[in-house]
N, C-alpha and C. Protein backbone atom coordinates (compact mmCIF):
# COMPACT_ATOMS: atom_id res chain seq x y z
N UNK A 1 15.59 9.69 -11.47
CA UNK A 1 15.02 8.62 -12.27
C UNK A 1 13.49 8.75 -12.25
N UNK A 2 13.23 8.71 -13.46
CA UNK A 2 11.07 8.79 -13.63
C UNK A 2 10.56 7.91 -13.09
N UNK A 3 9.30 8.02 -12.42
CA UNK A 3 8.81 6.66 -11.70
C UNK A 3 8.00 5.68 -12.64
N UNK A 4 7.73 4.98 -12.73
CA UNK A 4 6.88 3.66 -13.62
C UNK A 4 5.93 3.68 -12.64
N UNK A 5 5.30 4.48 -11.84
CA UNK A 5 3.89 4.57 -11.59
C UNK A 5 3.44 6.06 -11.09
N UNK A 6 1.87 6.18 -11.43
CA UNK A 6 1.39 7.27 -10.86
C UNK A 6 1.08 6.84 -9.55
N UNK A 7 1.04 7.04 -8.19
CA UNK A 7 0.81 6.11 -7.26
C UNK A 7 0.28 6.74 -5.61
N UNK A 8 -0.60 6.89 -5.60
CA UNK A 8 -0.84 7.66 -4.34
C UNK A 8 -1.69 6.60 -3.33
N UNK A 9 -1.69 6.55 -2.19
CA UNK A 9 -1.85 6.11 -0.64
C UNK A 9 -3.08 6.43 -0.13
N UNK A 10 -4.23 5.85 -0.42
CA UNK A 10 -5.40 6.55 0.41
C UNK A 10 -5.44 5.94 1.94
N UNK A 11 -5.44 6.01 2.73
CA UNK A 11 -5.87 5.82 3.99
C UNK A 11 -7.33 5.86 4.77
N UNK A 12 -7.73 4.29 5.25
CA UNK A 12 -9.31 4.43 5.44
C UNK A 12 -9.37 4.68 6.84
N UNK A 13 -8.06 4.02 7.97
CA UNK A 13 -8.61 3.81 8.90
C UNK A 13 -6.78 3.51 9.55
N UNK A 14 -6.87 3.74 10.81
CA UNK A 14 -5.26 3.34 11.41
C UNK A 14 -5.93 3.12 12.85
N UNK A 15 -5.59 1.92 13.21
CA UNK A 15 -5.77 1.68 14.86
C UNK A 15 -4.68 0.68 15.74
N UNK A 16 -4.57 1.16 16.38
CA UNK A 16 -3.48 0.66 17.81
C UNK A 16 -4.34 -0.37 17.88
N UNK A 17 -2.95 -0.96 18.29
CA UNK A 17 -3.51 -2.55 18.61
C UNK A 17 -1.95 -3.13 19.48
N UNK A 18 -2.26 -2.57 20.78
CA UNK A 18 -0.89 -2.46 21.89
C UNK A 18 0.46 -1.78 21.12
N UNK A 19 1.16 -3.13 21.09
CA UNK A 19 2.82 -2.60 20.17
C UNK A 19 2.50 -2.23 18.78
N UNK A 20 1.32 -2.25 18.08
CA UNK A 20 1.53 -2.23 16.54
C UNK A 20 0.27 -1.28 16.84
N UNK A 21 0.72 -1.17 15.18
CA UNK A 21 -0.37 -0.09 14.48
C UNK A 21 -0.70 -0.41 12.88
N UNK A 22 -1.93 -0.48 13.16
CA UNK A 22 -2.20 -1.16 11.46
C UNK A 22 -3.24 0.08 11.03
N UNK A 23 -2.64 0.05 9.72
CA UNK A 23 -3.25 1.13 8.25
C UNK A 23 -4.44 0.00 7.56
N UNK A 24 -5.24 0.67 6.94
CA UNK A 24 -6.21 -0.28 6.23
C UNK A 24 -6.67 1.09 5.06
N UNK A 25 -6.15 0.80 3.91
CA UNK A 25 -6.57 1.80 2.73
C UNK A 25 -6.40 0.83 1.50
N UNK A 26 -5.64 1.93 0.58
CA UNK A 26 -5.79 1.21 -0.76
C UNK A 26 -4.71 1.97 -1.18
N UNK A 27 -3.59 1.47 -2.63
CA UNK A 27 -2.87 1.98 -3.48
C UNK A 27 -3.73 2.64 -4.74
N UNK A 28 -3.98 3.14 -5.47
CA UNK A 28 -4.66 3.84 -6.32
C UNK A 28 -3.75 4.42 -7.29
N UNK A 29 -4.03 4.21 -9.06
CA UNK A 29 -2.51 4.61 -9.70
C UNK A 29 -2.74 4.21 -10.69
N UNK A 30 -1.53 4.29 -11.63
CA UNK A 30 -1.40 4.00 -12.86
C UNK A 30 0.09 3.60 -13.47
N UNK A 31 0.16 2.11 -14.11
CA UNK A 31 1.34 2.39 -14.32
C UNK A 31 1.76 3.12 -15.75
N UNK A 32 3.14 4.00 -15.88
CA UNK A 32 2.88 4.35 -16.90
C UNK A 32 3.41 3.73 -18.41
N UNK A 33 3.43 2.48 -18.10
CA UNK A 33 3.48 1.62 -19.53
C UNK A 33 2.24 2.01 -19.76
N UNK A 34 1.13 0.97 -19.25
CA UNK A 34 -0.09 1.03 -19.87
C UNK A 34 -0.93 1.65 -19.56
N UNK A 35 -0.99 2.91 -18.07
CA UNK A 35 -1.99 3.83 -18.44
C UNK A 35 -3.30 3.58 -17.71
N UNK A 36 -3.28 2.28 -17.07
CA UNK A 36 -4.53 1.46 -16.57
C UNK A 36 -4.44 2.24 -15.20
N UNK A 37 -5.44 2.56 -14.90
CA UNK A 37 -6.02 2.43 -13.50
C UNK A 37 -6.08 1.49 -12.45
N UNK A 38 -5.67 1.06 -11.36
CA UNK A 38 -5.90 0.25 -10.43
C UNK A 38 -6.05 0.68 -8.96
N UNK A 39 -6.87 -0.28 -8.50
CA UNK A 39 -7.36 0.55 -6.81
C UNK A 39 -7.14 -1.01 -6.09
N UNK A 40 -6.13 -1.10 -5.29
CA UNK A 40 -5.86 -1.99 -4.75
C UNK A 40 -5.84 -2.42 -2.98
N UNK A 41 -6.16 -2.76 -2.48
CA UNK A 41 -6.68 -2.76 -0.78
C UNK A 41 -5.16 -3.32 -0.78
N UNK A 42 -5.05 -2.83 0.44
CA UNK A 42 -3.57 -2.64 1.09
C UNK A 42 -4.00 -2.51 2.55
N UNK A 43 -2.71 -2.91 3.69
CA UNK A 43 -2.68 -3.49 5.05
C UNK A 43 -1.36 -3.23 5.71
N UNK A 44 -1.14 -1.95 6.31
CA UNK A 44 0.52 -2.06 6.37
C UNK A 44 -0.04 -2.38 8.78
N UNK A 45 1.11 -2.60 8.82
CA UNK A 45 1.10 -3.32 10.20
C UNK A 45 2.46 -2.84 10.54
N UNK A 46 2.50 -1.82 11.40
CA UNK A 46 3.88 -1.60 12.23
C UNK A 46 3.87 -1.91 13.56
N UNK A 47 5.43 -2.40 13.90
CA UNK A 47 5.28 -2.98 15.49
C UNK A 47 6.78 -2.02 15.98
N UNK A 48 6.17 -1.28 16.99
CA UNK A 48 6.71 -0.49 17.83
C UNK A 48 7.63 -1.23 19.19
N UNK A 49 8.41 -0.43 19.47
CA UNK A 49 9.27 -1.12 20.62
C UNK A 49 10.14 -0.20 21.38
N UNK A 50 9.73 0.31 22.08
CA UNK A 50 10.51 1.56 23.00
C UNK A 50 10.30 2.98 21.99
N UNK A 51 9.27 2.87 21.82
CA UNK A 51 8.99 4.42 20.72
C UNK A 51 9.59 4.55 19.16
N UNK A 52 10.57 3.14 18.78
CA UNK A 52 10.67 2.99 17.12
C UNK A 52 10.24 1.52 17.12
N UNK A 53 9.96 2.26 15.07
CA UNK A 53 9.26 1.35 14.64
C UNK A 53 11.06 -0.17 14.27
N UNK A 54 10.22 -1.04 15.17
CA UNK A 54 11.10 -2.30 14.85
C UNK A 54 11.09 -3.69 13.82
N UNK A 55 9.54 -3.24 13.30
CA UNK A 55 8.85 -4.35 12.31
C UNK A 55 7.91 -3.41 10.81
N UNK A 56 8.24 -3.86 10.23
CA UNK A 56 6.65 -3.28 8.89
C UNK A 56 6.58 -4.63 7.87
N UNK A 57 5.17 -4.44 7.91
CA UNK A 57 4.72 -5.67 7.00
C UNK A 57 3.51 -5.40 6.35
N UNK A 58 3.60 -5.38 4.73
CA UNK A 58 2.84 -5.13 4.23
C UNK A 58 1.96 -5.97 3.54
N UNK A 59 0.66 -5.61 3.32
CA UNK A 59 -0.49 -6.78 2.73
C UNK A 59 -1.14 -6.52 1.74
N UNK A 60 -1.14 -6.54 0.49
CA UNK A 60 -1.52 -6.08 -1.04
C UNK A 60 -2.29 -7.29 -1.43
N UNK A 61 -3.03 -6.41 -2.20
CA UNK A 61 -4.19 -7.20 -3.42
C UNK A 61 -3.41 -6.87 -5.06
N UNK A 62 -2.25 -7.78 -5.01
CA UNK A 62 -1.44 -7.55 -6.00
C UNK A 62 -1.88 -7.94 -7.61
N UNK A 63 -3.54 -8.87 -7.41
CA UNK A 63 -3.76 -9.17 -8.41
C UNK A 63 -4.27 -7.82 -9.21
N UNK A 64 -4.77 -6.91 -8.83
CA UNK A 64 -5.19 -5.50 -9.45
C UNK A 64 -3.86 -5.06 -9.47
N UNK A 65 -3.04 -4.80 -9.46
CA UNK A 65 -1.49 -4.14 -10.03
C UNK A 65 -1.16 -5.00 -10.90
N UNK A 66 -1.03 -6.37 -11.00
CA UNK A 66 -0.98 -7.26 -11.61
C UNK A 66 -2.07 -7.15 -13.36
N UNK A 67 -3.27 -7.16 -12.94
CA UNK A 67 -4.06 -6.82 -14.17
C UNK A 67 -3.97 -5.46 -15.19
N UNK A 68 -3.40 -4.18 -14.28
CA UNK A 68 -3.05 -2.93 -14.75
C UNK A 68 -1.90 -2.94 -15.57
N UNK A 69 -0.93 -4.11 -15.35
CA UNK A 69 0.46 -4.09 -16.24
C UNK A 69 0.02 -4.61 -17.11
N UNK A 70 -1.42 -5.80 -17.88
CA UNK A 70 -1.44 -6.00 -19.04
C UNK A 70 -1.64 -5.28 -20.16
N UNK A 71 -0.98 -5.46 -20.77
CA UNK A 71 -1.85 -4.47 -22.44
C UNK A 71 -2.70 -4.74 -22.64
């Protein structure tokens, strides 16, 4: 199945923080209805527990994905 976005993961920064580990980057992309560009700050947070991951929670600036789907 084709994807409905161009969509790649930049990564600024990842730091331990005891059981978890938090990402701090951005989504960057296009969807391909309309073609728009968007760069969106993103926050993923994993919580570890005997060496797997037992939690993920993610944190988006959904209003820029949001503005990229208008025509």
């Amino acid at each position: 199945m084709p994807s409905a976005h161009d969509l790649t993961i930049r990564v600024d920064e990842l730091l331990e923080a005891g059981d978890r580990i938090v990402m701090l980057g951005y989504y960057e992309g296009a969807p391909k209805a309309t073609g728009k560009r968007f760069r969106a700050q993103v926050a993923h947070v994993w919580t570890l527990a005997q060496g797997k991951v037992r939690r993920f929670q993610q944190y988006t600036d959904t209003f820029q994905l949001a503005e990229s789907l208008q025509p």
